[in-house]
PDB file of N, CA and C in Angstrom:
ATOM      1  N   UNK A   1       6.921 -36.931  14.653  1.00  0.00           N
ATOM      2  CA  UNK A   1       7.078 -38.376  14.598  1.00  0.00           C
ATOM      3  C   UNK A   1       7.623 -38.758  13.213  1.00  0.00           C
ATOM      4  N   UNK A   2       8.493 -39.454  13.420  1.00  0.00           N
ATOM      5  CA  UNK A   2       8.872 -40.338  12.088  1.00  0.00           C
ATOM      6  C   UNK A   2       8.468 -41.057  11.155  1.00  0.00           C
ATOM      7  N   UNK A   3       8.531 -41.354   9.883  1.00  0.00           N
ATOM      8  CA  UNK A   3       8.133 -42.361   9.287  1.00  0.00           C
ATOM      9  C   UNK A   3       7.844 -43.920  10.252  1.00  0.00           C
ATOM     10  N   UNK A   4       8.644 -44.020  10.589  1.00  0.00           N
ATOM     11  CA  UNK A   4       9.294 -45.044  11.043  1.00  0.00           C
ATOM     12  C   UNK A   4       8.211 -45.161  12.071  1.00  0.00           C
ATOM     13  N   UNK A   5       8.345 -44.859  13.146  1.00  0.00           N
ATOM     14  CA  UNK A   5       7.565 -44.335  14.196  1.00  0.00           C
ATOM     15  C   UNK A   5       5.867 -44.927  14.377  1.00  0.00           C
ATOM     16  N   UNK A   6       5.600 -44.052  12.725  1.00  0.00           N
ATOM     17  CA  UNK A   6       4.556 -43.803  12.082  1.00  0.00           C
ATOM     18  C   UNK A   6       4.478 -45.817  12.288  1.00  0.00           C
ATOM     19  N   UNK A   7       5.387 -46.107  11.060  1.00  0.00           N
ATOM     20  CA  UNK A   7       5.230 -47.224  10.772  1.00  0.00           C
ATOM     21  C   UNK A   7       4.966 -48.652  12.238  1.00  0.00           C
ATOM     22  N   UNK A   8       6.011 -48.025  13.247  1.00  0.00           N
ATOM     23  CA  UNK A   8       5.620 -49.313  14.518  1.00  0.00           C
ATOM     24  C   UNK A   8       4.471 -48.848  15.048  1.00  0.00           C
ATOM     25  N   UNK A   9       3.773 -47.955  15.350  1.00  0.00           N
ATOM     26  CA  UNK A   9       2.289 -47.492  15.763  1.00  0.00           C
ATOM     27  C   UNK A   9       1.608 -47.601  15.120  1.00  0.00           C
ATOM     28  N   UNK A  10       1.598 -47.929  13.765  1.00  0.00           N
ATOM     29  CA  UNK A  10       0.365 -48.436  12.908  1.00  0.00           C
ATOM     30  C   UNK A  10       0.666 -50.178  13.018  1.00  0.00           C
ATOM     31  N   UNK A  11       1.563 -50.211  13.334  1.00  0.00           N
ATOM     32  CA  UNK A  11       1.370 -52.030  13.064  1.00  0.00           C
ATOM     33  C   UNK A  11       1.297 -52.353  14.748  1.00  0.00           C
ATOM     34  N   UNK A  12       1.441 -51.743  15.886  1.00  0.00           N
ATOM     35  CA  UNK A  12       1.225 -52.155  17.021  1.00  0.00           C
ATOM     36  C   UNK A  12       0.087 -52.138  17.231  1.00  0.00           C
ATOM     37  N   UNK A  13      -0.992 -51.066  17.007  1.00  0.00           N
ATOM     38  CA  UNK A  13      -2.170 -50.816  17.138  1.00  0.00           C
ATOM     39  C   UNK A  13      -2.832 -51.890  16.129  1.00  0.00           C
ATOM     40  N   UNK A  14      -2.501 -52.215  14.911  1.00  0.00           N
ATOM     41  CA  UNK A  14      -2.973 -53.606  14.084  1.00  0.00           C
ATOM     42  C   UNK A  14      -3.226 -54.573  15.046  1.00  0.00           C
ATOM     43  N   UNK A  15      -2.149 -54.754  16.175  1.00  0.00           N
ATOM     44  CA  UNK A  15      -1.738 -56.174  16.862  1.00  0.00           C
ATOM     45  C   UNK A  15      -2.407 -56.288  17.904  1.00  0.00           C
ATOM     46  N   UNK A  16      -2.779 -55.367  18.821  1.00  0.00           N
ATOM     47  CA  UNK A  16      -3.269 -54.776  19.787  1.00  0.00           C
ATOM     48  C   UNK A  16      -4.821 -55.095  19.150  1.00  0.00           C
ATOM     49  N   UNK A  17      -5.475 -54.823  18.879  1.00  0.00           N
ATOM     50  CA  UNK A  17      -6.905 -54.187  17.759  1.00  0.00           C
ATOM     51  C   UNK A  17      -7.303 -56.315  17.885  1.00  0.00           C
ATOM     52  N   UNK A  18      -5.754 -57.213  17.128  1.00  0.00           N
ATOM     53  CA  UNK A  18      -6.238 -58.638  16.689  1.00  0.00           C
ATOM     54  C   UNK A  18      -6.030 -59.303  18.288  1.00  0.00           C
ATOM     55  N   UNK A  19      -5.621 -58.872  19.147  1.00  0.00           N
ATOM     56  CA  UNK A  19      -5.858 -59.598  20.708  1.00  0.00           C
ATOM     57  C   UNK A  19      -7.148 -60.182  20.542  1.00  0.00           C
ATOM     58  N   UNK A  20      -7.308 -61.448  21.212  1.00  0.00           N
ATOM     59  CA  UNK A  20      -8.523 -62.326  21.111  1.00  0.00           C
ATOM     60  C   UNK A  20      -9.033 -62.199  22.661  1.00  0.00           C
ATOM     61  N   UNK A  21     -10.364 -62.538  22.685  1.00  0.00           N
ATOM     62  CA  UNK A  21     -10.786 -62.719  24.135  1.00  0.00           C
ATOM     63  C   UNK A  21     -10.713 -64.068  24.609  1.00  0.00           C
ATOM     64  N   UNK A  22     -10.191 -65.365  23.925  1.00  0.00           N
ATOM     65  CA  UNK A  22      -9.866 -66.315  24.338  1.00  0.00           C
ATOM     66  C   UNK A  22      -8.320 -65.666  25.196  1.00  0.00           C
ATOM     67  N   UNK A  23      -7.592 -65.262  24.243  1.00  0.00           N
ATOM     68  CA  UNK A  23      -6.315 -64.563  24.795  1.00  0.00           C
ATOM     69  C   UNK A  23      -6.555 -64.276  26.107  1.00  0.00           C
ATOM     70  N   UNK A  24      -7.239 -63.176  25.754  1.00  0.00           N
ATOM     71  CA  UNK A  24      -7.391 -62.230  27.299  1.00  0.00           C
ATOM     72  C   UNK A  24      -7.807 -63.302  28.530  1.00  0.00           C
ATOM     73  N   UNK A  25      -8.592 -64.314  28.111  1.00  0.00           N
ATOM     74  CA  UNK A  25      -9.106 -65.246  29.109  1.00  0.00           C
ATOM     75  C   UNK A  25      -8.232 -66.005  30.023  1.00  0.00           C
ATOM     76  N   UNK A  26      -7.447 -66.374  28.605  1.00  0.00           N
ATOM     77  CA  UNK A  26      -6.382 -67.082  29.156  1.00  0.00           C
ATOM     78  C   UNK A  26      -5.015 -66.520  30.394  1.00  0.00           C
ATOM     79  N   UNK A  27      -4.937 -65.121  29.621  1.00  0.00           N
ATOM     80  CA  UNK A  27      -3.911 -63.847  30.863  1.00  0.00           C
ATOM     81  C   UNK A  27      -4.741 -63.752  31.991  1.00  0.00           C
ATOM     82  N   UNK A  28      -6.089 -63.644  32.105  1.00  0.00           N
ATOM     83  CA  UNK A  28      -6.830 -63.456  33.255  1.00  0.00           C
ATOM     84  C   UNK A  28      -7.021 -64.692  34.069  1.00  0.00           C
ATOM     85  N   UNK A  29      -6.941 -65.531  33.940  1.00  0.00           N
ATOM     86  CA  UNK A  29      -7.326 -67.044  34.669  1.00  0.00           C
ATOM     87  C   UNK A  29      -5.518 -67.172  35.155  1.00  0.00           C
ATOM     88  N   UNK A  30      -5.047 -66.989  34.420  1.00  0.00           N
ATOM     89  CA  UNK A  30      -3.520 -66.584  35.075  1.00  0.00           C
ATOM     90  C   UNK A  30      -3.306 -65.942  36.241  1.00  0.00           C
ATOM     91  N   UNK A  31      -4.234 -65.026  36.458  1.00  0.00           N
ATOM     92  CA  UNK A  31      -3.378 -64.334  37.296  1.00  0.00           C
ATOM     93  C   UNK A  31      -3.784 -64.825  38.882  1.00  0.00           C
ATOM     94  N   UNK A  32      -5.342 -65.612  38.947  1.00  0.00           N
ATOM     95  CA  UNK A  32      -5.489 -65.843  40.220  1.00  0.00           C
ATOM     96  C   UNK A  32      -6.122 -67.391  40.003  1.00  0.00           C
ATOM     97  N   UNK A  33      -6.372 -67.776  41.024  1.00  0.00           N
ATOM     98  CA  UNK A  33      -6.377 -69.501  41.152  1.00  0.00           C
ATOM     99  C   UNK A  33      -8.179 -69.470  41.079  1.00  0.00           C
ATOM    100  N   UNK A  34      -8.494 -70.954  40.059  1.00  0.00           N
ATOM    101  CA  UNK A  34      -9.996 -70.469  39.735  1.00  0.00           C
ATOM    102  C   UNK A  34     -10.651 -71.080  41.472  1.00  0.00           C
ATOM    103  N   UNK A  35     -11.821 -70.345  41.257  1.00  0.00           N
ATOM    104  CA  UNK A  35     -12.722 -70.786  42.628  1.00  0.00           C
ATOM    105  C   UNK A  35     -13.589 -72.119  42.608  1.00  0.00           C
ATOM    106  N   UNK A  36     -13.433 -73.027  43.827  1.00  0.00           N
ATOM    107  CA  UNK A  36     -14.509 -74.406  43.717  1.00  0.00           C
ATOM    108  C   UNK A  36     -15.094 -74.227  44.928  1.00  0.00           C
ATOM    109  N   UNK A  37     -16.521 -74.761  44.744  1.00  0.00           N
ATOM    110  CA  UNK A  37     -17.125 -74.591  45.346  1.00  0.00           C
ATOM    111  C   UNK A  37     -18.229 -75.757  45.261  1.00  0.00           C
ATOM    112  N   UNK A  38     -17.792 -76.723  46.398  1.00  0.00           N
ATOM    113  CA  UNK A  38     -18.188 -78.455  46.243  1.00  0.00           C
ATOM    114  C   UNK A  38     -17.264 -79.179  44.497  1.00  0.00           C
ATOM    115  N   UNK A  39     -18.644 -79.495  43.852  1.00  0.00           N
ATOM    116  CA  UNK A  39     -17.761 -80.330  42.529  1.00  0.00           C
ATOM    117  C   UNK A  39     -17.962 -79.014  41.451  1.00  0.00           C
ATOM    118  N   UNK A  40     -17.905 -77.510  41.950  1.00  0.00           N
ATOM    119  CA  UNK A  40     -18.041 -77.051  40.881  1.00  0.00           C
ATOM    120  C   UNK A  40     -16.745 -75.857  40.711  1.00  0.00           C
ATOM    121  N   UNK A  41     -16.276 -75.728  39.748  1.00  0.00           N
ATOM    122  CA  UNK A  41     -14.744 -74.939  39.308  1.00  0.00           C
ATOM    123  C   UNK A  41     -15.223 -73.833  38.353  1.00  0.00           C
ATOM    124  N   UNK A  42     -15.015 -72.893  38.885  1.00  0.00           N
ATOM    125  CA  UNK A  42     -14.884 -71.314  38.446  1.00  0.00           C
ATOM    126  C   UNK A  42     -13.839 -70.441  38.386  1.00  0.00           C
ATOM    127  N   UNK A  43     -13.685 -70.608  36.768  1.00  0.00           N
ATOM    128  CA  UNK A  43     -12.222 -69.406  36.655  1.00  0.00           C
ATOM    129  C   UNK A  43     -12.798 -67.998  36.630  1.00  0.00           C
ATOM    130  N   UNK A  44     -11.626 -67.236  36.665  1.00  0.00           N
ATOM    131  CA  UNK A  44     -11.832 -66.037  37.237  1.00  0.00           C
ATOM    132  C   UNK A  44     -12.016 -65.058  35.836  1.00  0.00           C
ATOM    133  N   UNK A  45     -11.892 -65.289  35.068  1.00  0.00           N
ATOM    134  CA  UNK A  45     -12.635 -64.629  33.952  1.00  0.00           C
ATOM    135  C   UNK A  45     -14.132 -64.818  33.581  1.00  0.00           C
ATOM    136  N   UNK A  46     -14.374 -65.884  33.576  1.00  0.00           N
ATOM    137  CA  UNK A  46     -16.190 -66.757  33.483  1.00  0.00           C
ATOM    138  C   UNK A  46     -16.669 -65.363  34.730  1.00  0.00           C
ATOM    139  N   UNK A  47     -15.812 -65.815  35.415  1.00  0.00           N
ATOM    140  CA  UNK A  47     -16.813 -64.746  37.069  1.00  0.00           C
ATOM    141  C   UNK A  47     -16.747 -63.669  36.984  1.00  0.00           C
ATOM    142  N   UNK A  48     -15.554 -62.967  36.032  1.00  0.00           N
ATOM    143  CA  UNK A  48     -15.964 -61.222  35.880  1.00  0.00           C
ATOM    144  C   UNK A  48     -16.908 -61.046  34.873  1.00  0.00           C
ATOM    145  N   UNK A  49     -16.982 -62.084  33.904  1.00  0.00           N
ATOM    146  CA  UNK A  49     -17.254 -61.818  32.658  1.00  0.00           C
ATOM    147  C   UNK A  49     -19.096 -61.734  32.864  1.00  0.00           C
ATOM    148  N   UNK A  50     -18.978 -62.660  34.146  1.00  0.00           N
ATOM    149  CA  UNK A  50     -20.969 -63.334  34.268  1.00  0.00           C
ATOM    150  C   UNK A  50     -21.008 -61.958  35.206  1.00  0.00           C
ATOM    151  N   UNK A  51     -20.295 -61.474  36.273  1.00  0.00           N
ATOM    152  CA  UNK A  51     -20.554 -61.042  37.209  1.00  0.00           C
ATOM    153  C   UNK A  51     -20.936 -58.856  36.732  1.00  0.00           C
ATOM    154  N   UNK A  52     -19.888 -58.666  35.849  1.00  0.00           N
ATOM    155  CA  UNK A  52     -19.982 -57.421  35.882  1.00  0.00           C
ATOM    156  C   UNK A  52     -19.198 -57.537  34.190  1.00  0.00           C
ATOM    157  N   UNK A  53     -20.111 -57.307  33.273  1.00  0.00           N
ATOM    158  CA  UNK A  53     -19.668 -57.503  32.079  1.00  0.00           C
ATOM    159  C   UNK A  53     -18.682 -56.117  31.498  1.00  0.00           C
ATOM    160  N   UNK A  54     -19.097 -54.980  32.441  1.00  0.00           N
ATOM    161  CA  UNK A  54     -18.864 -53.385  31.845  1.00  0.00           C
ATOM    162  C   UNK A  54     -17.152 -53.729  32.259  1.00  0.00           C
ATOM    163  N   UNK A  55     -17.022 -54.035  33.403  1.00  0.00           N
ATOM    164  CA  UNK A  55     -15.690 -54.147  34.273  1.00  0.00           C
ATOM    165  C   UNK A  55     -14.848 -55.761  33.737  1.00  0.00           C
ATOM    166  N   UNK A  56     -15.272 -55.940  32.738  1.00  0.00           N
ATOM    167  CA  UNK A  56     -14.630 -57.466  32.058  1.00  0.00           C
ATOM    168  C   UNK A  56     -14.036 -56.395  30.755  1.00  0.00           C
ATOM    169  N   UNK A  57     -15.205 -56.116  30.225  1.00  0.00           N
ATOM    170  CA  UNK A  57     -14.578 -55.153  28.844  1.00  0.00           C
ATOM    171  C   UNK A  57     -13.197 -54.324  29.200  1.00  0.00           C
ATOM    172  N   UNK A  58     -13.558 -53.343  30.103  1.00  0.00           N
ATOM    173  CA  UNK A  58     -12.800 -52.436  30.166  1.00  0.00           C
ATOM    174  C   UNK A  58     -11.040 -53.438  30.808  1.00  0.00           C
ATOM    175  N   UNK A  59     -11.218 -54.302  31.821  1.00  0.00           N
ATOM    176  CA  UNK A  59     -10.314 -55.127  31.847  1.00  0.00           C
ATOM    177  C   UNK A  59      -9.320 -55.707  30.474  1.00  0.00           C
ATOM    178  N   UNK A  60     -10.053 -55.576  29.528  1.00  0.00           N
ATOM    179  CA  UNK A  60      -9.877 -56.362  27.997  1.00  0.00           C
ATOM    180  C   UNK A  60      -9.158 -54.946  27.153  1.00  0.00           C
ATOM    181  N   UNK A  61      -9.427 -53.896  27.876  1.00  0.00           N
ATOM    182  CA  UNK A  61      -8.896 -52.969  26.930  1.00  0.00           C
ATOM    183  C   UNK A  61      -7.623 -52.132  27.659  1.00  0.00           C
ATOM    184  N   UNK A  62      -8.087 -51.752  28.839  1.00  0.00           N
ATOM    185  CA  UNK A  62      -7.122 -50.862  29.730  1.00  0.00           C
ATOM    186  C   UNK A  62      -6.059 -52.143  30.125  1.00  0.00           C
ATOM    187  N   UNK A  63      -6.486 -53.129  30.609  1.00  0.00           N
ATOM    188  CA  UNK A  63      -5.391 -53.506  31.199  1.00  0.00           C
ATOM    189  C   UNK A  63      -4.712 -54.469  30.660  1.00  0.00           C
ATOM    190  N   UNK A  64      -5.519 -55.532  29.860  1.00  0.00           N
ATOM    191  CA  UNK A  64      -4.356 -56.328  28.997  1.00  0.00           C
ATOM    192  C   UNK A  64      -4.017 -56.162  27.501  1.00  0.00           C
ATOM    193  N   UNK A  65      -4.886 -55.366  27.031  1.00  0.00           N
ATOM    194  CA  UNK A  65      -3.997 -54.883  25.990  1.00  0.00           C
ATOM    195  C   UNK A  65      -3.047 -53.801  26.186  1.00  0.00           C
ATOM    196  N   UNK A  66      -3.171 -52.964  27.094  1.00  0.00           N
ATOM    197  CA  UNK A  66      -1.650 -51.359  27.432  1.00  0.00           C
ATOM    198  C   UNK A  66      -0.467 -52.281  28.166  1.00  0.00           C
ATOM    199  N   UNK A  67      -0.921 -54.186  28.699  1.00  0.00           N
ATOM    200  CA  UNK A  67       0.112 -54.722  29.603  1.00  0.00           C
ATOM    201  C   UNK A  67       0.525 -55.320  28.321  1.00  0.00           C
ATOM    202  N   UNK A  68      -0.231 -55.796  27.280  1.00  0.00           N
ATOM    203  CA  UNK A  68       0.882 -56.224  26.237  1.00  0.00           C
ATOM    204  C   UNK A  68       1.397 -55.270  25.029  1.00  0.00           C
ATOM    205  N   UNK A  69       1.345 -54.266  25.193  1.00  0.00           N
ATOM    206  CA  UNK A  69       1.897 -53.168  24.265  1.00  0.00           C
ATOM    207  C   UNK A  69       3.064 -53.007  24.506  1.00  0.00           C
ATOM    208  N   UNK A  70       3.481 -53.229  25.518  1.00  0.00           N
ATOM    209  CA  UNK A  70       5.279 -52.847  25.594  1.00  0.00           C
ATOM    210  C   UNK A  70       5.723 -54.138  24.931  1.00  0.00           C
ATOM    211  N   UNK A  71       5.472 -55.654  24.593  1.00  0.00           N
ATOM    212  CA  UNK A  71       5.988 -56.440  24.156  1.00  0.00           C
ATOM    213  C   UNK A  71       6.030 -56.424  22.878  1.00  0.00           C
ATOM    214  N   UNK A  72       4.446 -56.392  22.700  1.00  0.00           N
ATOM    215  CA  UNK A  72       4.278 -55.984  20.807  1.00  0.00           C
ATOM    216  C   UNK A  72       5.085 -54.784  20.201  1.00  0.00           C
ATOM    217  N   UNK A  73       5.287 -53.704  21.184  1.00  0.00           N
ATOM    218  CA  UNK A  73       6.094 -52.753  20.343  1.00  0.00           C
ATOM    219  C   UNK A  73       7.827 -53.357  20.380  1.00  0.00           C
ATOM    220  N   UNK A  74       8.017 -53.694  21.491  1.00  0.00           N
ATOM    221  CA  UNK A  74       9.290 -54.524  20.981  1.00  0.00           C
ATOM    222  C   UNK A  74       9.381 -55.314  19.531  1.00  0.00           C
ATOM    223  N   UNK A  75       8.394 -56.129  19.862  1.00  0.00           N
ATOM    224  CA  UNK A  75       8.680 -57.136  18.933  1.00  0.00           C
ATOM    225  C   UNK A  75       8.478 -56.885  17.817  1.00  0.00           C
ATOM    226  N   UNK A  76       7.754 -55.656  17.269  1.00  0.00           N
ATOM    227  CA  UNK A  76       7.692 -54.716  15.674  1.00  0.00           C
ATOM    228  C   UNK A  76       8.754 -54.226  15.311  1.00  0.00           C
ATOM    229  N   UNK A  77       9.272 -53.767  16.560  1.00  0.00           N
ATOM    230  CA  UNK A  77      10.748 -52.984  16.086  1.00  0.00           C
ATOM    231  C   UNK A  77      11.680 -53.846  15.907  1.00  0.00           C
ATOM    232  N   UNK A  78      11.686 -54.819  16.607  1.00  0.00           N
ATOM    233  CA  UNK A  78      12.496 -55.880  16.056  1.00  0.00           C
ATOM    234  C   UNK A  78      12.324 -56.301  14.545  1.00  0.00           C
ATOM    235  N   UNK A  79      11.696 -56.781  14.313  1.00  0.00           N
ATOM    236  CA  UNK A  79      10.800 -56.997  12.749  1.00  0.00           C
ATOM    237  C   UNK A  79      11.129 -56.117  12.229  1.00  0.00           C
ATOM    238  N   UNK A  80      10.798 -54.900  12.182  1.00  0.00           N
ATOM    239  CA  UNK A  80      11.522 -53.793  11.480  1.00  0.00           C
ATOM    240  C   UNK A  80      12.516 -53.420  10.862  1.00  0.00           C
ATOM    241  N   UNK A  81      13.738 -53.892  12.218  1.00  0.00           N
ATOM    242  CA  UNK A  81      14.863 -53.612  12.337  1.00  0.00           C
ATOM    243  C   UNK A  81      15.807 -54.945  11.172  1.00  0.00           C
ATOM    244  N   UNK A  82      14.898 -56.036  11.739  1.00  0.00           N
ATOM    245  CA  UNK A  82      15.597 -56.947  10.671  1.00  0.00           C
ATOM    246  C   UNK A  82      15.204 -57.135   9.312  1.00  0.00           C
ATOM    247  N   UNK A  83      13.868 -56.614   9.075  1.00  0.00           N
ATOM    248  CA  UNK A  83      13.498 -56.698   7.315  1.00  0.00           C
ATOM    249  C   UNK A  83      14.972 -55.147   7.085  1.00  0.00           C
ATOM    250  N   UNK A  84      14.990 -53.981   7.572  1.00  0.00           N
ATOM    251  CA  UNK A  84      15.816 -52.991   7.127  1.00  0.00           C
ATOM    252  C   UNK A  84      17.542 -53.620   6.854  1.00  0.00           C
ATOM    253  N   UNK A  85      17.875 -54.289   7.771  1.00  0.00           N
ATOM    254  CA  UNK A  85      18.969 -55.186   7.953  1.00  0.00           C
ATOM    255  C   UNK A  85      19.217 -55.917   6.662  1.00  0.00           C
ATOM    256  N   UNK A  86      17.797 -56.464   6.259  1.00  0.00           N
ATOM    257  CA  UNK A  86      17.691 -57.623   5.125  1.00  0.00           C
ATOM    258  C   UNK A  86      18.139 -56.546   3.541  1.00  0.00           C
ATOM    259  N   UNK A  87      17.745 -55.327   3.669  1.00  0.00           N
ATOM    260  CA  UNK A  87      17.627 -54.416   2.231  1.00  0.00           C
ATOM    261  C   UNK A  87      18.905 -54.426   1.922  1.00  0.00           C
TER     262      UNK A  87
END
């Protein structure tokens, strides 16, 4: 591996590592429509999160942080590419 390399995998994993669980809340309530039930509204994160806390975590790690790693590593190398541009 490259310097370089070196350098976008240490700052992706930085970015990855600062993901918030408001974040994650927010990608997860995304993806399906919250549940009502009479006058009461339940998003779908509150319900994994109350329902099965082990399977909320691991949701928070396997699946939306490895689904936003292909963007963040774009967007480092981009950054990269233009501070090197800038020298």
């Amino acid at each position: 591996m490259t310097d370089y390399d070196d350098k976008v995998d240490e700052e992706v994993e930085k970015r990855l590592d600062a993901l918030t669980e408001d974040q994650f809340n927010e990608w997860l309530d995304e993806l399906d429509e919250p549940y009502t039930m009479g006058n009461l509204t339940f998003y779908p994160s509150d319900i994994l999160k109350s329902c099965d806390p082990i399977a909320y975590n691991m949701c928070f790690t396997d699946d939306y942080q490895e689904s936003m790693r292909e963007s963040i590593e774009e967007q480092v190398r981009d950054e990269i590419d233009d501070d090197e541009d800038d020298c």
